[in-house]
Protein backbone atom coordinates (compact mmCIF):
# COMPACT_ATOMS: atom_id res chain seq x y z
CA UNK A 1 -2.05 -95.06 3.68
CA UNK A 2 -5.26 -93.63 5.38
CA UNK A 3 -6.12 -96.97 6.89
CA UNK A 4 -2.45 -97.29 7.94
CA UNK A 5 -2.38 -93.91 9.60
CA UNK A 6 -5.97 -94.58 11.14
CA UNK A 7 -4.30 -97.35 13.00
CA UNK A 8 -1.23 -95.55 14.15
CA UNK A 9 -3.99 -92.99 15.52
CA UNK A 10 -5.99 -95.69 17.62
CA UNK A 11 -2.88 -96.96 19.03
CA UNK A 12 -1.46 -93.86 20.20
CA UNK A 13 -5.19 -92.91 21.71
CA UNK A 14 -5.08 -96.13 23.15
CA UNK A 15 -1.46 -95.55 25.06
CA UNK A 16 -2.47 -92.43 26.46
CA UNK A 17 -6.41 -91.83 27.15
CA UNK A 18 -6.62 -91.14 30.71
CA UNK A 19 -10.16 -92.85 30.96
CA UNK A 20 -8.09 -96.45 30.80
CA UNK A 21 -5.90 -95.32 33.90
CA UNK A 22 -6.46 -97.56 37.08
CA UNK A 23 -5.66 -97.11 41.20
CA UNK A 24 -3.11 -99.63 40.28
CA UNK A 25 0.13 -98.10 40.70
CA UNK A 26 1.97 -98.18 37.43
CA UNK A 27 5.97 -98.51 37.28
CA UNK A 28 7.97 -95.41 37.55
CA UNK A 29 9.83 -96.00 34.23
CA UNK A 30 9.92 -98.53 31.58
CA UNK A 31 13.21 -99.26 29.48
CA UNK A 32 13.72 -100.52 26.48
CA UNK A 33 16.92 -102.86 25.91
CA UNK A 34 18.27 -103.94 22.84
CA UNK A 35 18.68 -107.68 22.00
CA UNK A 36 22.70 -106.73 22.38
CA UNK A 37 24.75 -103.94 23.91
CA UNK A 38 26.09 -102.99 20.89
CA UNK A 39 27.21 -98.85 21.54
CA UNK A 40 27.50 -96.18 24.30
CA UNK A 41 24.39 -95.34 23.73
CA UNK A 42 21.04 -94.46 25.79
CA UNK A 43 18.57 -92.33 24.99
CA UNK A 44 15.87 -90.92 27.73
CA UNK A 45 12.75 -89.46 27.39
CA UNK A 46 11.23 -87.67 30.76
CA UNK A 47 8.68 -86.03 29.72
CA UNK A 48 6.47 -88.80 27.43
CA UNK A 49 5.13 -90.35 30.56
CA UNK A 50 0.87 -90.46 30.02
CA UNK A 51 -0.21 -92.56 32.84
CA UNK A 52 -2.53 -90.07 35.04
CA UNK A 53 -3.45 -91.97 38.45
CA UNK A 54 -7.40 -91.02 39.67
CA UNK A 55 -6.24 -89.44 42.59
CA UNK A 56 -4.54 -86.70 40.53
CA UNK A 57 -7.27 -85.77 38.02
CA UNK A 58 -10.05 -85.50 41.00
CA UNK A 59 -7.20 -83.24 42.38
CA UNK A 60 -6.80 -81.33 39.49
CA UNK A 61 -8.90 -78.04 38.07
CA UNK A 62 -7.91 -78.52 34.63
CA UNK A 63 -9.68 -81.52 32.23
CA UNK A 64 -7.36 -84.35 31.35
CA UNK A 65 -7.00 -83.06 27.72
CA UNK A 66 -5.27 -79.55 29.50
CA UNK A 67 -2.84 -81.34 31.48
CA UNK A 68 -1.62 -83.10 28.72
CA UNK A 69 -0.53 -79.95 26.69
CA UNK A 70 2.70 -80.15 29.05
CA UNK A 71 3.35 -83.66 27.39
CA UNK A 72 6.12 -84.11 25.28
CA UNK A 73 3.23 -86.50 23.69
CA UNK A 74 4.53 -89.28 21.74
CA UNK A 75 8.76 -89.07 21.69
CA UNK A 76 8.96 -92.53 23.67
CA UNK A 77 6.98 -94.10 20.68
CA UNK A 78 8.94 -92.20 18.47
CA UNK A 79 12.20 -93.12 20.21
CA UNK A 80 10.88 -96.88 20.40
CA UNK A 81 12.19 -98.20 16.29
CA UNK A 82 15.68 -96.73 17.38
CA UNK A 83 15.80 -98.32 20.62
CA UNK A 84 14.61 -101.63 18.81
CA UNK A 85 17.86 -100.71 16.90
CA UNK A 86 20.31 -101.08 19.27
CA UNK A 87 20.09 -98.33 21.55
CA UNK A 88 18.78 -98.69 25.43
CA UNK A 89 15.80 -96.30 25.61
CA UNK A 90 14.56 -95.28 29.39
CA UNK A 91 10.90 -93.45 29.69
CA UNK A 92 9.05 -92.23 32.19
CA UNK A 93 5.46 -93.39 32.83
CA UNK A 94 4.02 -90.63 34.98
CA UNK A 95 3.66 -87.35 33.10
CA UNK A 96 5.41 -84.49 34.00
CA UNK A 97 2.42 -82.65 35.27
CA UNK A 98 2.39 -85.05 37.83
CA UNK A 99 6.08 -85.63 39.07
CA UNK A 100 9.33 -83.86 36.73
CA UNK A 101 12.40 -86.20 37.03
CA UNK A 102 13.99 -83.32 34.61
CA UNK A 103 14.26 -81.22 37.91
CA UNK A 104 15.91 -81.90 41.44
CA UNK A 105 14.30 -84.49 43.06
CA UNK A 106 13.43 -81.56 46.03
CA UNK A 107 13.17 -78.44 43.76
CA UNK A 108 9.86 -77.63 45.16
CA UNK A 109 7.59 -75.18 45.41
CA UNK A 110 6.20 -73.01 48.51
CA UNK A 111 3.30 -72.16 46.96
CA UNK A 112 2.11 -75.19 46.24
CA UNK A 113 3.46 -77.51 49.07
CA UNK A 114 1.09 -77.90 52.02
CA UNK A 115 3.49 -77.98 55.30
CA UNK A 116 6.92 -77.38 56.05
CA UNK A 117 9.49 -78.19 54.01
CA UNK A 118 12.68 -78.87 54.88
CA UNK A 119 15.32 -76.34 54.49
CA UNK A 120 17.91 -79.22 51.84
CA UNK A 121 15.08 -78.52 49.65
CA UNK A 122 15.61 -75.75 46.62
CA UNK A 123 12.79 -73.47 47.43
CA UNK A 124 14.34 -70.36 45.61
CA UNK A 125 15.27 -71.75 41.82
CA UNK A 126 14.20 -69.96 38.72
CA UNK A 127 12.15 -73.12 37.59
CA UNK A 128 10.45 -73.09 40.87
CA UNK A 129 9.66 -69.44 40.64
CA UNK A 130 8.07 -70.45 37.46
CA UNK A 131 5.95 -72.95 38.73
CA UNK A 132 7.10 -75.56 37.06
CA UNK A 133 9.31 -77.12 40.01
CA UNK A 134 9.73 -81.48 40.88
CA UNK A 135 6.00 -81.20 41.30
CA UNK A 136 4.84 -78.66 39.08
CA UNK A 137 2.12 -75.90 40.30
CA UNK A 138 1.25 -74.90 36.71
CA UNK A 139 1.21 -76.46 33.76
CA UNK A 140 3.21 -75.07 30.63
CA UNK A 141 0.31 -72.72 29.15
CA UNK A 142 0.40 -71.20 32.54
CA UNK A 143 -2.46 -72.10 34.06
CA UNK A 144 -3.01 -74.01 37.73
CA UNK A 145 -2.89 -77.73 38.29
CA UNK A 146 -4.16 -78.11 41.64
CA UNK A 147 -7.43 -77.04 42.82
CA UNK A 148 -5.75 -76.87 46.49
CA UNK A 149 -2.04 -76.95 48.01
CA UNK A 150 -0.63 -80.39 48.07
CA UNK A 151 0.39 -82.18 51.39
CA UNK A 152 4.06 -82.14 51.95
CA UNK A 153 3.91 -85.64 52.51
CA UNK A 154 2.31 -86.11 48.90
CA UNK A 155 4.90 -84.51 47.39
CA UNK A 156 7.22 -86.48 49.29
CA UNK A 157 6.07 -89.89 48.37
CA UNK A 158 5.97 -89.06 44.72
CA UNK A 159 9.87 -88.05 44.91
CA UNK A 160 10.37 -91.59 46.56
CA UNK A 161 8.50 -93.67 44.16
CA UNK A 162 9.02 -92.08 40.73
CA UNK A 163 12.29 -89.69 40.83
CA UNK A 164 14.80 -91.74 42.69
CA UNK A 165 14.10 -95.11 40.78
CA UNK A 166 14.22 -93.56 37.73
CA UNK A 167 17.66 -91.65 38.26
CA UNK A 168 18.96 -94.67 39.96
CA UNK A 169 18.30 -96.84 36.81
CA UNK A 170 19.39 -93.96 34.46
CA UNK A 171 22.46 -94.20 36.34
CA UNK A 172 22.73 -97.74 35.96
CA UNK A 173 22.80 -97.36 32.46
CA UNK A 174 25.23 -94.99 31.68
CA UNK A 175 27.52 -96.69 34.41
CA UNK A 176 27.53 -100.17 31.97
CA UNK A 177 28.36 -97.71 29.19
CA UNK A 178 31.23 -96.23 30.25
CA UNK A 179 32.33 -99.67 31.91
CA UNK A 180 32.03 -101.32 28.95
CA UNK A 181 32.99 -98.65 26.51
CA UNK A 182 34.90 -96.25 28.02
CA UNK A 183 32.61 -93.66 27.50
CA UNK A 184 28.64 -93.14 27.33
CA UNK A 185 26.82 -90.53 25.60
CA UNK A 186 22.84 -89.89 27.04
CA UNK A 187 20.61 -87.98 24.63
CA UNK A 188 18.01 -86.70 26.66
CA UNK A 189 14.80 -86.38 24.17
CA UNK A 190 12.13 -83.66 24.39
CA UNK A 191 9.38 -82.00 22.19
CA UNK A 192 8.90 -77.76 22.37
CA UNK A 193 5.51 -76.48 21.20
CA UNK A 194 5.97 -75.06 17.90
CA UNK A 195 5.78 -70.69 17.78
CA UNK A 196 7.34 -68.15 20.31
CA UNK A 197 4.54 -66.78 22.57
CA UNK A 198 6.77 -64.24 24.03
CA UNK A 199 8.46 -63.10 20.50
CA UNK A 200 6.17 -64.59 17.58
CA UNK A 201 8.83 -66.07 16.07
CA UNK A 202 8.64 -69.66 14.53
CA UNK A 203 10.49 -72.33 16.38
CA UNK A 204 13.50 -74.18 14.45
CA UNK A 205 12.65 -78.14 14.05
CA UNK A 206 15.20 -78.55 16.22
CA UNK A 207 16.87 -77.23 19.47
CA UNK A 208 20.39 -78.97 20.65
CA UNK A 209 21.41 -78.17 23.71
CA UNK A 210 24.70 -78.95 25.58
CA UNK A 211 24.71 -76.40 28.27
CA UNK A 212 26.76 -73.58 26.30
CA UNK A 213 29.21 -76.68 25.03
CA UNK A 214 29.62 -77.74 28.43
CA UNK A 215 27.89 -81.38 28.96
CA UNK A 216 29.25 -82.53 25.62
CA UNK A 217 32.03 -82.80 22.79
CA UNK A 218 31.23 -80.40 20.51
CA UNK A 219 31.95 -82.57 17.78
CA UNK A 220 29.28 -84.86 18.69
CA UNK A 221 26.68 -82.16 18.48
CA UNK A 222 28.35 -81.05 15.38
CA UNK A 223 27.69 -84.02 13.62
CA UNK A 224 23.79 -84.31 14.79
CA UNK A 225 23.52 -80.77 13.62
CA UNK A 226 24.61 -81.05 10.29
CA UNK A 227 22.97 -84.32 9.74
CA UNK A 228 19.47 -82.59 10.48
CA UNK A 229 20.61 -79.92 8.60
CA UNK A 230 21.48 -81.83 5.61
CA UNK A 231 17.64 -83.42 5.78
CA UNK A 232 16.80 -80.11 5.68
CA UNK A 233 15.42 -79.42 8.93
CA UNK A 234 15.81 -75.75 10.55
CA UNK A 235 18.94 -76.22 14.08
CA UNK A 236 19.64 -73.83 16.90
CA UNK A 237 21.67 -74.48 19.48
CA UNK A 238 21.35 -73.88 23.20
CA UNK A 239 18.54 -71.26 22.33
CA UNK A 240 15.60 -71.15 23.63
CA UNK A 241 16.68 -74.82 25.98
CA UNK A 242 20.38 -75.16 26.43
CA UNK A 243 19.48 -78.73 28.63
CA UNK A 244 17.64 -79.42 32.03
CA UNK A 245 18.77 -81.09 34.88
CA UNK A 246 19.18 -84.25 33.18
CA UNK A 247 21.96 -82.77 30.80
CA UNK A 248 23.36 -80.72 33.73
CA UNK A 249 23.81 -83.91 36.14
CA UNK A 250 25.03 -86.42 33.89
CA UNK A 251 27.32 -84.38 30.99
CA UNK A 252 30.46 -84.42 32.45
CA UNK A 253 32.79 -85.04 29.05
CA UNK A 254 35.83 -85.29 30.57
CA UNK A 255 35.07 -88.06 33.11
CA UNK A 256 33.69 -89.79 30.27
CA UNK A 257 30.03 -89.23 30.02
CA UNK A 258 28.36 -86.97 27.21
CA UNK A 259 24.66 -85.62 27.68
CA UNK A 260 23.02 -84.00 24.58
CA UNK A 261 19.48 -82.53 24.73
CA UNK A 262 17.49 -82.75 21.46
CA UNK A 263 14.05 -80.46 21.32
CA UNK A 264 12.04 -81.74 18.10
CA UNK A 265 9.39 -79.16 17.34
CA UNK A 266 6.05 -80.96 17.58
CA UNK A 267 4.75 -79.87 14.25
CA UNK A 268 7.03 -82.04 12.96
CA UNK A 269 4.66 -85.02 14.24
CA UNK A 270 1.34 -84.35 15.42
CA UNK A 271 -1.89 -82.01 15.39
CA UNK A 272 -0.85 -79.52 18.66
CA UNK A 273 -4.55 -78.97 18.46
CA UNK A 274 -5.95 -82.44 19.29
CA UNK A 275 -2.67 -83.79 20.39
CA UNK A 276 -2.80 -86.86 17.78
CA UNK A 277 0.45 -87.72 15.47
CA UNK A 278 0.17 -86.86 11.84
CA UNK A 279 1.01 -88.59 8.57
CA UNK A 280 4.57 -87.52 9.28
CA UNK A 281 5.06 -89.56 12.84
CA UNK A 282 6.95 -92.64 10.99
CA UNK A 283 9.08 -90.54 9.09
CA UNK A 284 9.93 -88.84 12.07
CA UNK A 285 10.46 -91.92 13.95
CA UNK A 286 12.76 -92.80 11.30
CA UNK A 287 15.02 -89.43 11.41
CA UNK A 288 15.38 -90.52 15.05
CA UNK A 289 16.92 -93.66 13.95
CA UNK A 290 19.16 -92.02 11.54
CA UNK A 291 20.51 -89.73 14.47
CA UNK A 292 20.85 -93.44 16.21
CA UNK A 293 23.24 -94.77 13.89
CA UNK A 294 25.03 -91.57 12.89
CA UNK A 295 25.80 -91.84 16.81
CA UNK A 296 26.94 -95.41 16.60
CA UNK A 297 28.97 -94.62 13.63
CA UNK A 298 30.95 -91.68 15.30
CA UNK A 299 31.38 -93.34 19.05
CA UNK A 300 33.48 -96.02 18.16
CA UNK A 301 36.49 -93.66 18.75
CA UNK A 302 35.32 -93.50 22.21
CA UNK A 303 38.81 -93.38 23.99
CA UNK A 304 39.80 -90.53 21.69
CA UNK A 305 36.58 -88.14 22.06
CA UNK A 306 36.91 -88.67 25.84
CA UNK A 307 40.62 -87.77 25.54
CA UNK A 308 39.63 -85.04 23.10
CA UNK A 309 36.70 -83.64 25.88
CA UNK A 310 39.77 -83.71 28.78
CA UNK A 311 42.10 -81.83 26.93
């Protein structure tokens, strides 16, 4: 077990340690497709992305290790034995530190951007007064990225290569869903730090969020919660993340198209201290896959949830 868990270590090291990161521009997103298109399925994971370009770290006042506390380190790998189930999996490969594709592709921040921006942009949202806009200024413990303001033009570019193409393939795949199905159901997949700074208050296992029951059936999201609940994991819903952008732009139940977020606390899986997976990351991993096929099990009434959502 030690040896096997040893391995599981290296290999996640390997995937991530920004010392192996070249000037050669990596691809926005990778996806993983099953061997056959067998459900309405696709999971997403924006956040999981842990390819840190040069240019950014000499840019950035914070050490590697820092910037990577605003991972949601890991879910992609968790995700991946599900996908290899039968369920399309899309995942960013830029970190979120670098470029959010869970926020409008111009959400962006005065404080940070270098120039003028142009007035389409969302200059006044609550995630950009946070800092944490398309191109974050902080990262989530708080602290500053950037060691100076970053060129509009920067900014610009990274919205062009990374955000766009990865919407426009999301898109894609929810589009052959619903074509093919009648309906399509994105789970958009995230990991929360575990403990409530503000409060003190442990965090649940897991946080669904639909957007107050608004970007999907409830009886889908009834039936991941008491499956979790019944492996005796700890559920809230909508509280403290109700859904990002993702789950706002693309859960629209009654035209057919069902976003879920799912927040897995990351206790569940790793050390939050050295940011390495733990002895539970495969039976994690295989939770996810449960969720997978509970969700194949319960979509094959597709026509009737969809009528169910319109009603």
């Amino acid at each position: 077990m030690r040896s096997k868990l040893r391995s599981l270590r290296e290999q996640m090291a390997g995937a991530w340690n920004p010392k192996m990161t070249t000037r050669t521009p990596e691809p926005a997103f990778e996806i993983l497709e099953p061997k056959e298109l067998l459900c309405p399925i696709v999971f997403s994971s924006p956040h999981s992305g842990r390819f840190y370009p040069e240019p950014f770290l000499s840019a950035a006042r914070l050490s590697p290790f820092e910037l990577r506390r605003s991972e949601d380190a890991f879910v992609d790998l968790l995700l991946k034995p599900a996908a290899e189930s039968g369920v399309p999996l899309i995942h960013a490969r830029y970190p979120r530190a670098y470029l959010d594709v869970n926020r409008e592709p111009y959400e962006l921040d005065p404080r940070l951007i270098d120039g003028p921006i142009p007035g389409f942009a969302n200059t006044r949202s609550m995630r950009v007064a946070a800092g944490l806009g398309a191109i974050p200024r902080i990262v989530a413990d708080g602290h500053d990225i950037y060691r100076s303001r970053l060129p509009v033009t920067e900014a610009f570019e990274r919205i062009e290569a990374l955000h766009k193409p990865f919407h426009a393939a999301l898109r894609r795949l929810l589009n052959r869903a619903r074509a093919r199905f009648g309906v399509a159901l994105l789970v958009d997949w995230h990991s929360m730090p575990s403990g409530d700074a503000s409060g003190g208050r442990a965090t649940p296992d897991f946080v669904l969020g639909d957007r107050f029951a608004t970007s999907c059936t409830p009886q889908i999201v009834d039936a991941v919660e008491a499956l979790l609940r019944r492996k005796g994991f700890s559920v809230s819903r909508n509280k403290p993340y109700a859904g990002g952008y993702i789950t706002e732009s693309y859960g629209h139940p009654a035209q057919g198209t069902h976003a879920l977020q799912i927040e897995a606390c990351r206790a569940l899986y790793m050390d939050e201290r050295t940011l390495t997976p733990s002895a539970k990351f495969k039976g994690v991993s295989r939770h996810f896959v449960d969720i997978a096929n509970l969700l194949r099990e319960i979509l094959p009434g597709a026509e009737r949830i969809t009528r169910v959502a319109a009603e």
